[in-house]
Protein backbone atom coordinates (compact mmCIF):
# COMPACT_ATOMS: atom_id res chain seq x y z
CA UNK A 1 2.19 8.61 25.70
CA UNK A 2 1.24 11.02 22.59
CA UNK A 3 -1.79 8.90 21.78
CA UNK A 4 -3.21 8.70 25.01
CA UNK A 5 -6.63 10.04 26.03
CA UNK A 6 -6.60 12.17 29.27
CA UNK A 7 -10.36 11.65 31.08
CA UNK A 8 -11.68 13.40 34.05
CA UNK A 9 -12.07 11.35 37.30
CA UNK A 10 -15.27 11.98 39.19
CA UNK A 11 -14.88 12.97 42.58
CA UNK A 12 -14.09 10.10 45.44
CA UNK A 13 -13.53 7.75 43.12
CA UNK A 14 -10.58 5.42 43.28
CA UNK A 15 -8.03 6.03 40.73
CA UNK A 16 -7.26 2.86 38.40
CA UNK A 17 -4.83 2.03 35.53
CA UNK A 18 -4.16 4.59 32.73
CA UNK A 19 -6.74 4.72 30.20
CA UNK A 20 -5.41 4.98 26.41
CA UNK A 21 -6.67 5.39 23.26
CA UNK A 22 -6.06 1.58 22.24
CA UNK A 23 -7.58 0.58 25.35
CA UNK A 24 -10.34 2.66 26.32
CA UNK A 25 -13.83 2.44 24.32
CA UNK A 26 -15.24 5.30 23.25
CA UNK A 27 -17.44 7.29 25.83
CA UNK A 28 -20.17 7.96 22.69
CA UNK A 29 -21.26 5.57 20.61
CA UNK A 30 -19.63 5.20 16.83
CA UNK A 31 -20.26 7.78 15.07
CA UNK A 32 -21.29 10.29 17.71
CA UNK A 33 -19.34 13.73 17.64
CA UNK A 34 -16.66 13.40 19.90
CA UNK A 35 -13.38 15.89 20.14
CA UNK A 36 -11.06 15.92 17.03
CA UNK A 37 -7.56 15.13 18.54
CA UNK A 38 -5.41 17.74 17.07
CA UNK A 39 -2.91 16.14 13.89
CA UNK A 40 1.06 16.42 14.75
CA UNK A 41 3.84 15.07 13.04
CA UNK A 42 4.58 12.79 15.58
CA UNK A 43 1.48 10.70 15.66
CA UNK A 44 2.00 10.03 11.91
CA UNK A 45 2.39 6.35 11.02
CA UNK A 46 -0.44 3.80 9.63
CA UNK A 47 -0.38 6.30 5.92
CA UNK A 48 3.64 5.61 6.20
CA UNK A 49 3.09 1.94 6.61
CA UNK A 50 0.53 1.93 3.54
CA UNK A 51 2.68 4.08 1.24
CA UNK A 52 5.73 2.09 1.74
CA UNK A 53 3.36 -1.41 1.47
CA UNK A 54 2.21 -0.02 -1.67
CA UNK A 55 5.35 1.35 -3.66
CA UNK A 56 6.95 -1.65 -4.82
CA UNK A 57 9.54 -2.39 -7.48
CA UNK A 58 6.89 -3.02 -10.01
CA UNK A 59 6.18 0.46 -9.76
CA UNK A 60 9.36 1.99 -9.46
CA UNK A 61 10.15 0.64 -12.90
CA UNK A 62 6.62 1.41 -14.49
CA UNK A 63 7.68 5.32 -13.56
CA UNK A 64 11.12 4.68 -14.77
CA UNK A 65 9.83 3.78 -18.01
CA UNK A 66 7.23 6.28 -18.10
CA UNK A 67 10.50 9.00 -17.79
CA UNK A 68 12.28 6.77 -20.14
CA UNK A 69 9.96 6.97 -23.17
CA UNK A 70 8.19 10.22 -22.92
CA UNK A 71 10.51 12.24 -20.26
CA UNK A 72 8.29 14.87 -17.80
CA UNK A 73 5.00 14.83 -20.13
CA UNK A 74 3.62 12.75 -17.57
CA UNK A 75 4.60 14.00 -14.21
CA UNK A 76 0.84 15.59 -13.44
CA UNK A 77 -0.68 11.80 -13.93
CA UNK A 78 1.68 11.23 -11.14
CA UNK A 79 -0.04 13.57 -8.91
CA UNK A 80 -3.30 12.71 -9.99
CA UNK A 81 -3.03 9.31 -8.62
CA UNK A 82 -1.95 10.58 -5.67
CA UNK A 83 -5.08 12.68 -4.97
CA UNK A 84 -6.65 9.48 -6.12
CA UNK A 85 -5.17 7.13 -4.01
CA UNK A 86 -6.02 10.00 -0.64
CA UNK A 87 -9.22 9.93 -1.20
CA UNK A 88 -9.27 5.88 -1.52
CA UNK A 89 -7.44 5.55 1.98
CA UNK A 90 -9.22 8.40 3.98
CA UNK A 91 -13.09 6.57 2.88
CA UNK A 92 -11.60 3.64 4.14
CA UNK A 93 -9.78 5.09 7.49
CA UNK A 94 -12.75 6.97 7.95
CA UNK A 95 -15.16 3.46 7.25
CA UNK A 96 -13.48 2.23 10.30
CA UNK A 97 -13.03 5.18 12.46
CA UNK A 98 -17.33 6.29 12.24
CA UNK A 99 -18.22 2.66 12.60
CA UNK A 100 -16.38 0.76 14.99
CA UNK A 101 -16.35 -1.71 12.42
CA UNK A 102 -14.01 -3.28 9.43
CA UNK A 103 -14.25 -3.16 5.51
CA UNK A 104 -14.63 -6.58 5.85
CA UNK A 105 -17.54 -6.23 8.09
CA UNK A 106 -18.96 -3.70 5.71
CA UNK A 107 -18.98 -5.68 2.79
CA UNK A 108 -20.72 -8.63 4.82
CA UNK A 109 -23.50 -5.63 5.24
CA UNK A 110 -23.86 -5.76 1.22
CA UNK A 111 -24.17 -8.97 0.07
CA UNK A 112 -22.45 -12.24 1.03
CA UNK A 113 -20.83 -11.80 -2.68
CA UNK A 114 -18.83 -8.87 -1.33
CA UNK A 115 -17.21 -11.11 1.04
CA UNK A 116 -17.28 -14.21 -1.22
CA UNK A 117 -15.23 -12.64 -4.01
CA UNK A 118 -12.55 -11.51 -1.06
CA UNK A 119 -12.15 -14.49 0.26
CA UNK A 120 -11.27 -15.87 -3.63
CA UNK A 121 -9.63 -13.50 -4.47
CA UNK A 122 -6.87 -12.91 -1.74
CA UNK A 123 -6.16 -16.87 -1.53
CA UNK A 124 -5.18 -16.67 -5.14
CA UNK A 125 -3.56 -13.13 -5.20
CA UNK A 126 -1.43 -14.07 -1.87
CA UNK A 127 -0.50 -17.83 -3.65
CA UNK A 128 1.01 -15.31 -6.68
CA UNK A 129 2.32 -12.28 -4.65
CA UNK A 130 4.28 -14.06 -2.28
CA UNK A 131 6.51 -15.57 -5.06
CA UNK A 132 6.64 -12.09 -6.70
CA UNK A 133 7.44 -10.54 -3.64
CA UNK A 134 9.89 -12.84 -2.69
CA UNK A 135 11.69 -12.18 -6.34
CA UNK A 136 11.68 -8.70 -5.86
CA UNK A 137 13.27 -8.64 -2.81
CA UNK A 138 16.24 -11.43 -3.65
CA UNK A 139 17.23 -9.57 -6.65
CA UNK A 140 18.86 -6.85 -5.35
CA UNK A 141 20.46 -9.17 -2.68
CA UNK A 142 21.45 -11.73 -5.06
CA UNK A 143 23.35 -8.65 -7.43
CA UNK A 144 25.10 -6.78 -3.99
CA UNK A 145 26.32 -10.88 -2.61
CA UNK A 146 26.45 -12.95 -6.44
CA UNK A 147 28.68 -15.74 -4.88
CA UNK A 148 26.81 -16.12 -1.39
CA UNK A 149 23.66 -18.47 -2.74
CA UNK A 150 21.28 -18.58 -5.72
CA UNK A 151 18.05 -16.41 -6.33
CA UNK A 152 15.42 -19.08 -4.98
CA UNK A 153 17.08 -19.26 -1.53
CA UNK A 154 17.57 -15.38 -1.30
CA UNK A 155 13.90 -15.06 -1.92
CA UNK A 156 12.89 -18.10 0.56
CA UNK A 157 15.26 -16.27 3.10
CA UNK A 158 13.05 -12.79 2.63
CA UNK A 159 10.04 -14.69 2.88
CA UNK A 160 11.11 -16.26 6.57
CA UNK A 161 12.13 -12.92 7.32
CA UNK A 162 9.23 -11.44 7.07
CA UNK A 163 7.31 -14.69 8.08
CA UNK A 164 9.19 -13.92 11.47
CA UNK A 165 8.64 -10.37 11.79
CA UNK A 166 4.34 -10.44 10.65
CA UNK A 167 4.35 -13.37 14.16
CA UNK A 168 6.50 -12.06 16.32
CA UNK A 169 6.14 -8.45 16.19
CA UNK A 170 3.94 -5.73 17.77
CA UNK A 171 2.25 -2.92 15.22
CA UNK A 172 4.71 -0.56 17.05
CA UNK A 173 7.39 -2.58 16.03
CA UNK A 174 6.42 -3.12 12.67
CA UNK A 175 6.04 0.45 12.01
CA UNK A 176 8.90 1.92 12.89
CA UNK A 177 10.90 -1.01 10.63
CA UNK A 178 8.45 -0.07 7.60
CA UNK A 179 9.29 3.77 8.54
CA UNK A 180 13.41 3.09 8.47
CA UNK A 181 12.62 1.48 4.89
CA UNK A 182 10.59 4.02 3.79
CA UNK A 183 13.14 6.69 4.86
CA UNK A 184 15.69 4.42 2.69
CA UNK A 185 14.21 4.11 -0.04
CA UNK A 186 13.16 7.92 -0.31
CA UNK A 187 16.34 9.09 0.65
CA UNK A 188 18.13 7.00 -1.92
CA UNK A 189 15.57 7.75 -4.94
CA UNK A 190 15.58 11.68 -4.04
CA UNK A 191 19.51 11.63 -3.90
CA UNK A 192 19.05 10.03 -7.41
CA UNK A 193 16.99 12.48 -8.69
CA UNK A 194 19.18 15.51 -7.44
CA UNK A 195 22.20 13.48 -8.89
CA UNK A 196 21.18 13.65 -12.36
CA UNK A 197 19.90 17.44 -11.82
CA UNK A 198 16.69 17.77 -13.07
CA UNK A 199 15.37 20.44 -15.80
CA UNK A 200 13.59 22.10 -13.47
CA UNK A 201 11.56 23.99 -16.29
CA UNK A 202 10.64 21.07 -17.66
CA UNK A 203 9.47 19.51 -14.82
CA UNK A 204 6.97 22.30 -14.17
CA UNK A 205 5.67 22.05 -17.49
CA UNK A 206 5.55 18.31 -16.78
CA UNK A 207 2.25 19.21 -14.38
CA UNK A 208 0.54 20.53 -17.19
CA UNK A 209 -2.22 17.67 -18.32
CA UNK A 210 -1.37 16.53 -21.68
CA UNK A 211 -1.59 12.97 -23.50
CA UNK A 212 0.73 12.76 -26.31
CA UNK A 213 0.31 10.24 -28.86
CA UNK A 214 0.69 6.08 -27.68
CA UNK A 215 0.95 7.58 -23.89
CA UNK A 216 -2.55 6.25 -22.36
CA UNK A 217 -1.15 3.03 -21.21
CA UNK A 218 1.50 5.09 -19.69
CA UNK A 219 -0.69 7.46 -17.94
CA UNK A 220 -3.23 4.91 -16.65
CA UNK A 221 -0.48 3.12 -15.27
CA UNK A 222 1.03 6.17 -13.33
CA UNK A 223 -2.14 6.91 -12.06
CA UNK A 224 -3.28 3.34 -11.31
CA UNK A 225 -0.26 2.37 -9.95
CA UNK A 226 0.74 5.26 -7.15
CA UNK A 227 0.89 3.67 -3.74
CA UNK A 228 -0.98 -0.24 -3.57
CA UNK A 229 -4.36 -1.78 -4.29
CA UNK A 230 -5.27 -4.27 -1.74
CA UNK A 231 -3.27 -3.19 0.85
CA UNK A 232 -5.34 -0.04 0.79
CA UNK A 233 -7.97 -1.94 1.94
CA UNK A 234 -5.48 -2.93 4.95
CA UNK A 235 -5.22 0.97 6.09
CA UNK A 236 -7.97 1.27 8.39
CA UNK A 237 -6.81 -1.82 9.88
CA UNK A 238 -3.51 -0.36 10.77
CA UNK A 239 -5.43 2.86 11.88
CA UNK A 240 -7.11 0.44 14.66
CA UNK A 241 -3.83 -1.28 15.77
CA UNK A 242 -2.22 2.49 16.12
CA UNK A 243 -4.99 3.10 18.64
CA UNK A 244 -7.25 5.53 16.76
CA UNK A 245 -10.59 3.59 17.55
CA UNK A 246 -13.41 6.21 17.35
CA UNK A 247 -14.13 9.53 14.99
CA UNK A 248 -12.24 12.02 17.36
CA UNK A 249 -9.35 10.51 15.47
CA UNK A 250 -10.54 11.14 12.06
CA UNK A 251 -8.73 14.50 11.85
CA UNK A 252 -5.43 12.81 13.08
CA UNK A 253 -6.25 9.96 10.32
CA UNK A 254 -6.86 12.59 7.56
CA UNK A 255 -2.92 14.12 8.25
CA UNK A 256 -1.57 11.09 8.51
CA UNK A 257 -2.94 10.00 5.28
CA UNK A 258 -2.14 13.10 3.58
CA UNK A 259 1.38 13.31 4.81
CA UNK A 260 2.24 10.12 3.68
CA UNK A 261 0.83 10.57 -0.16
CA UNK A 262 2.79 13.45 -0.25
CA UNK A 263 5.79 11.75 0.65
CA UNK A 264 4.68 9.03 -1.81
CA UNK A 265 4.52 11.89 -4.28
CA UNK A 266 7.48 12.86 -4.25
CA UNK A 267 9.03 9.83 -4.26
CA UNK A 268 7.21 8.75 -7.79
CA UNK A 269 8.02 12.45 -9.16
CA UNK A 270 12.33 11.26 -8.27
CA UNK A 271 11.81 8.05 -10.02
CA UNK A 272 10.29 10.19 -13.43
CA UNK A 273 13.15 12.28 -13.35
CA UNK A 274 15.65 9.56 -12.48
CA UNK A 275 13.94 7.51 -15.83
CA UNK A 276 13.38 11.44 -18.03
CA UNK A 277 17.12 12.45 -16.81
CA UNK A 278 19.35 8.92 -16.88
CA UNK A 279 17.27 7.04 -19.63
CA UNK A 280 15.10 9.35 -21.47
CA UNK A 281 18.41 11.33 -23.26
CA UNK A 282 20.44 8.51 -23.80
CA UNK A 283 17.90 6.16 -25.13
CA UNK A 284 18.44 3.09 -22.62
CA UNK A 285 15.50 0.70 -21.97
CA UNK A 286 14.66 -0.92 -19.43
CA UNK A 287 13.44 -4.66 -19.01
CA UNK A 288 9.95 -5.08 -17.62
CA UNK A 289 9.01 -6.24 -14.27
CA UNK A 290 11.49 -5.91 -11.52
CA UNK A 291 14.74 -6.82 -13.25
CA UNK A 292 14.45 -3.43 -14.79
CA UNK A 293 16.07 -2.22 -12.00
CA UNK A 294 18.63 -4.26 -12.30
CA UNK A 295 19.47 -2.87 -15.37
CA UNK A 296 18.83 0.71 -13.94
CA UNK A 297 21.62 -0.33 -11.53
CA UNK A 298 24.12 -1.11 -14.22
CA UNK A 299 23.20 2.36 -15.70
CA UNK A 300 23.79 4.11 -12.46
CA UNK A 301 27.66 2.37 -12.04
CA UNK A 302 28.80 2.96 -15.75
CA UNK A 303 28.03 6.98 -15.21
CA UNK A 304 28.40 7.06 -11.11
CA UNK A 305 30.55 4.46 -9.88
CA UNK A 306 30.03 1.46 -7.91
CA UNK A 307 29.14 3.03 -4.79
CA UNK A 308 26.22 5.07 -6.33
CA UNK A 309 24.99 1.49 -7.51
CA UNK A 310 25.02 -0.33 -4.68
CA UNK A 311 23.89 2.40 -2.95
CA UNK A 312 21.15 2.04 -5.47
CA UNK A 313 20.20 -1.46 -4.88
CA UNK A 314 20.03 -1.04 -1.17
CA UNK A 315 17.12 1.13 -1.23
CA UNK A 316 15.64 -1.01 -4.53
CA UNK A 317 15.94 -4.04 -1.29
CA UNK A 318 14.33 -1.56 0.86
CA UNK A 319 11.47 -0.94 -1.87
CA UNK A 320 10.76 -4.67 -2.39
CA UNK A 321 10.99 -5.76 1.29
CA UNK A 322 8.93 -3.36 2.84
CA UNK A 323 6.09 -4.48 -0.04
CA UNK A 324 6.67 -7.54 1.29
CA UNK A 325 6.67 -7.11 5.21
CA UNK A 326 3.89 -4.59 5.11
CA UNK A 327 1.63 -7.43 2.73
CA UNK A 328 2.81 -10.24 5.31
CA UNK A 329 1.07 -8.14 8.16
CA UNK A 330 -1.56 -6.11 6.21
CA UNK A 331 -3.32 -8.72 4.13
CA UNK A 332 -3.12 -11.18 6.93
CA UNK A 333 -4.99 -8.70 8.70
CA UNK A 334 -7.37 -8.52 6.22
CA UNK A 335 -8.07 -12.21 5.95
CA UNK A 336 -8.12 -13.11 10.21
CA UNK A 337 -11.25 -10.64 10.22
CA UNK A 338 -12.54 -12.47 7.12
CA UNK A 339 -12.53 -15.69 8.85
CA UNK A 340 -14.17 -13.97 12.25
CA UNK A 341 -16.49 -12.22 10.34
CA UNK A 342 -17.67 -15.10 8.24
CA UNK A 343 -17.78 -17.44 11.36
CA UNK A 344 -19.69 -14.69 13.14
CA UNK A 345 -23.53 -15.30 12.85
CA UNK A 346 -24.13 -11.59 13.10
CA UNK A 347 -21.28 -10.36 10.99
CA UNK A 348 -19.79 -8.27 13.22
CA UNK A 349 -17.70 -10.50 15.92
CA UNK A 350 -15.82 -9.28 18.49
CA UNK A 351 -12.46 -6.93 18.42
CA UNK A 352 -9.51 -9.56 18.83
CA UNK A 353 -7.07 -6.98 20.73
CA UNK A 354 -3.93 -8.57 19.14
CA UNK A 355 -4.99 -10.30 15.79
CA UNK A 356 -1.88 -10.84 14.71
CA UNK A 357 -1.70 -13.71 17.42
CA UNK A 358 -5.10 -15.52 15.76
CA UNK A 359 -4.39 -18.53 13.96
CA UNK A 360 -6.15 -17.51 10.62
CA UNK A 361 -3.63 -14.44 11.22
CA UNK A 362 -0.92 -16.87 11.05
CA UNK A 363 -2.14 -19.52 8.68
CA UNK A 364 -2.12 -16.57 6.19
CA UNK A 365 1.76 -15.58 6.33
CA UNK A 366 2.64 -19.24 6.17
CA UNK A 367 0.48 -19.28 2.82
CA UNK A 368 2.36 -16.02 1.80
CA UNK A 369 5.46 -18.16 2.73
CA UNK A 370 5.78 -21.29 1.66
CA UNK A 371 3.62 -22.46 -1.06
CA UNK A 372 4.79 -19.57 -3.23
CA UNK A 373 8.71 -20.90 -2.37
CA UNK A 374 7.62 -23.80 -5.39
CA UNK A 375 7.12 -20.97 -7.73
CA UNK A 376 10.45 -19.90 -7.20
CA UNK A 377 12.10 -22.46 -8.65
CA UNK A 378 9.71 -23.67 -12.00
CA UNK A 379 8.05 -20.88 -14.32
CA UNK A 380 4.47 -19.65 -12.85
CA UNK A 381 1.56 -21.94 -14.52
CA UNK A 382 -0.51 -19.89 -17.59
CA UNK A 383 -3.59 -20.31 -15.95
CA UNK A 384 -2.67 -19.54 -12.36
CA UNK A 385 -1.17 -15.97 -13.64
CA UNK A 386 -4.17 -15.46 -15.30
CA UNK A 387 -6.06 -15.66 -12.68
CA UNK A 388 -4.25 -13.74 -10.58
CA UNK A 389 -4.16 -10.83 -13.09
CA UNK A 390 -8.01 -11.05 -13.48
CA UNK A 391 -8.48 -11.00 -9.91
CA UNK A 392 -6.34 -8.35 -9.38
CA UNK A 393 -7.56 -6.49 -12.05
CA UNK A 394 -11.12 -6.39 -10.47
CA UNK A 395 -10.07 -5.79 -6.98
CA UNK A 396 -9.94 -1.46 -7.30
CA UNK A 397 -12.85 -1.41 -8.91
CA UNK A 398 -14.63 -3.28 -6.30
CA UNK A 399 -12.76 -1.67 -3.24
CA UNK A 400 -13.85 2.03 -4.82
CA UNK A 401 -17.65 0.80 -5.14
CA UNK A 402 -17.76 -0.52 -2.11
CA UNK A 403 -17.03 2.90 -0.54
CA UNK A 404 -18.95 4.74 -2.58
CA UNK A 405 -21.80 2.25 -1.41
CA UNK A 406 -21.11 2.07 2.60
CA UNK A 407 -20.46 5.71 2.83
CA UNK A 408 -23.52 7.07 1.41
CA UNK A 409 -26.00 5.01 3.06
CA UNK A 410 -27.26 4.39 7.12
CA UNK A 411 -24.69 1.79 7.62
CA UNK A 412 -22.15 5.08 8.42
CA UNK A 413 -23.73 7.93 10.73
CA UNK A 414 -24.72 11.21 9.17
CA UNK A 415 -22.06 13.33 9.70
CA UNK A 416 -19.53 10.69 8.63
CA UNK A 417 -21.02 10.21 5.21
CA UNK A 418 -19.27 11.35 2.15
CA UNK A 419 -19.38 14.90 1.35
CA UNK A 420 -19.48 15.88 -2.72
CA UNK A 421 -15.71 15.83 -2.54
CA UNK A 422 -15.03 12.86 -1.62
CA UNK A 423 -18.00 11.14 -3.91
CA UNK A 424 -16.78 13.21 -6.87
CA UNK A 425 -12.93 11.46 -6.30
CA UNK A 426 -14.39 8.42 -5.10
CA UNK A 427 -16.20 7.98 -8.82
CA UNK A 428 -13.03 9.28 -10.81
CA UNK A 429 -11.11 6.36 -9.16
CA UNK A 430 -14.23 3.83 -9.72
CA UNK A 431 -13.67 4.69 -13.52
CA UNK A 432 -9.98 5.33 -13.58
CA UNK A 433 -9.77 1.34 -12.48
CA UNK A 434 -12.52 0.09 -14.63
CA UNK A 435 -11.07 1.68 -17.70
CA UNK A 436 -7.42 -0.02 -16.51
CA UNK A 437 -9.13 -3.34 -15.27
CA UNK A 438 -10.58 -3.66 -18.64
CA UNK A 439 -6.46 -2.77 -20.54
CA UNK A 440 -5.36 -5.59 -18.31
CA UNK A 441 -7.99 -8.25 -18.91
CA UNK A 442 -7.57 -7.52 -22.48
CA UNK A 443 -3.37 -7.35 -22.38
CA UNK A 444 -4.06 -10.80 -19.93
CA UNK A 445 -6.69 -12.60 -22.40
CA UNK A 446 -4.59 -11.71 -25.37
């Protein structure tokens, strides 16, 4: 096994059963410097699992429309929120990797309002995603099968589906499905993007910083937007249920993480010149939200074909369901430590092996699951989409404090602690999402 940890066996004694990195504890205590397992391709996974969780259709057509209206001018805010959204994931890998503890756990360290505003927050963001979600996904299988069955019950099937596959499925499981639709969707986005052979001059000039006139909600938005919010938070979790449990993985967490914002990268780089290629010269908008894709799709067979289209809409399903699948499992990770950790009088209860079998665990797909079918059908309540969007708003802001907070103090051992890099990106990203958390209250309250 490529994860495993080999350990010498003293002399005379009896052998037992394999030891393995997701079984084994570590033989020095959190934090301690222990051997940096060496990074290979092969052991990448958890930063594939939050890339793909975190590029949904939402921001496929956010990039589209960045191309759209202002072409390459944007491409290096791409990038940018890359780098941003690296550093976010490796202080929160590396959180759980020097501790031996969750982020959850963490912010029970700072102040029961840490925890408090989770726990609001993800009931009401999960009531509200999981109809989105659901939405996204049925609407490319509603266009590819029109006469099969209506919207609502394509997006109450993808729900089930990935009700079924959060409960009944191992994290080895689960990540090589989120792996097959990541390779989908990138495969299908960078064959787009050759397709409609980019200006390759402009493109380099794209990376460049430059904000023309009217482009800040555009940039924020590109930077903001690259690769999830809360399920960012979900990454270390992941990281634990790959079997990386102590700091001697921190090196293998650090590649992983890296390889798969790269990958992310490129993919948001294909969608700009898909949008500054396709849209931007011929003057075609798009609608907002995740019907803009739809209309993307109509694009693509008027100038390609049908095949191109539907070839098109297969990786815009694998897009929205992989959001979906990798929420169902991530967030309800998230929560089932919420609940142990607020029933735990300490704050720091035990390590459930397989969490995913906890009832919380499961309590929290069936929310994702069902309540949000009744959104399907009637238009989403003023008040409730408010509150999701000032919720959500808040939630980078908070996660990038946080970190700043835990990793500069005792709660993480010395050598763990944040170096000036990581505080200097850390800070960027604090402001980056306070500046956009205050555009969307003020777009929400409007």
């Amino acid at each position: 096994m490529d994860d495993a940890v080999s350990s010498r066996r003293p002399h005379g004694s009896r052998p037992g059963p394999p030891r393995t990195a997701a079984t084994e504890p570590p033989d020095q205590g959190p934090g301690a410097v222990v051997p940096q397992r060496p990074p290979s391709l092969r052991r990448v996974g958890p930063g594939i699992v939050v890339a793909a969780t975190g590029v949904g259709a939402g921001d496929l057509v956010a990039t589209l429309i960045a191309g759209a209206e202002l072409g390459y001018v944007l491409l290096w805010a791409a990038v940018v929120g890359c780098v941003v959204k690296i550093a976010l994931a490796e202080a929160t890998g590396r959180f759980h990797l020097a501790t031996g503890t969750t982020i959850i756990q963490g912010w029970r360290s700072l102040t029961r309002w840490a925890t408090g505003y989770f726990g609001v927050y993800v009931v009401v963001w999960g009531f509200v995603y999981g109809a989105t979600a659901m939405t996204a996904s049925a609407l490319p299988l509603a266009a590819l099968f029109p006469d099969v069955m209506p919207l609502p019950a394509w997006g109450a099937l993808c729900g089930v589906a990935g009700l079924v596959l959060a409960v009944t499925s191992r994290y080895a499981v689960f990540e090589k499905i989120m792996t097959v639709l990541i390779g989908v969707m990138f495969l299908v986005v960078v064959g787009l993007a050759v397709l409609v052979a980019p200006d390759v001059p402009a493109v380099l000039a794209g990376l460049v910083p430059r904000l023309p006139d009217g482009s800040v909600v555009y940039t924020l938005g590109l930077v903001g937007g690259v690769g999830g919010t809360i399920t960012m938070a979900a990454y270390g979790y992941w990281v634990n249920a790959k079997g990386w449990r102590d700091a001697g993985w921190v090196r293998v967490m650090r590649w992983d993480n890296r390889i798969a914002y790269v990958t992310t990268g490129v993919f948001v780089v294909a969608m700009l010149v898909v949008g500054a290629e396709l849209l931007n010269a011929a003057s075609i908008s798009l609608t907002q939200g995740d019907r803009g894709l739809l209309d993307l799709g109509e694009v693509l067979e008027d100038r390609f074909g049908p095949v191109v289209a539907t070839v098109f809409l297969v990786g815009f399903f694998a897009a929205a369901f992989s959001s979906l699948l990798g929420v169902w499992n991530g967030v309800s990770l998230l929560f089932a430590d919420f609940v142990a950790t607020m029933r735990s009088s300490t704050g720091s209860p035990a390590r459930a092996e397989h969490p995913e079998r906890s009832l919380p665990f499961r309590a929290f797909v069936l929310w994702l699951t069902f309540p949000p079918m009744l959104l399907l059908l009637v238009d989403q309540p003023f008040q409730l989409v408010l509150a999701y969007g000032v919720l959500g708003a808040l939630f980078m802001p908070f996660l990038a404090g946080t970190l700043l907070w835990l990793l500069n103090t005792g709660r993480v051992p010395r050598e763990w602690r944040n170096r000036w890099l990581s505080n200097v990106l850390l800070v960027a990203a604090g402001l980056l999402f306070v500046v956009l958390c205050v555009e969307q209250l003020r777009g929400y309250l409007s």
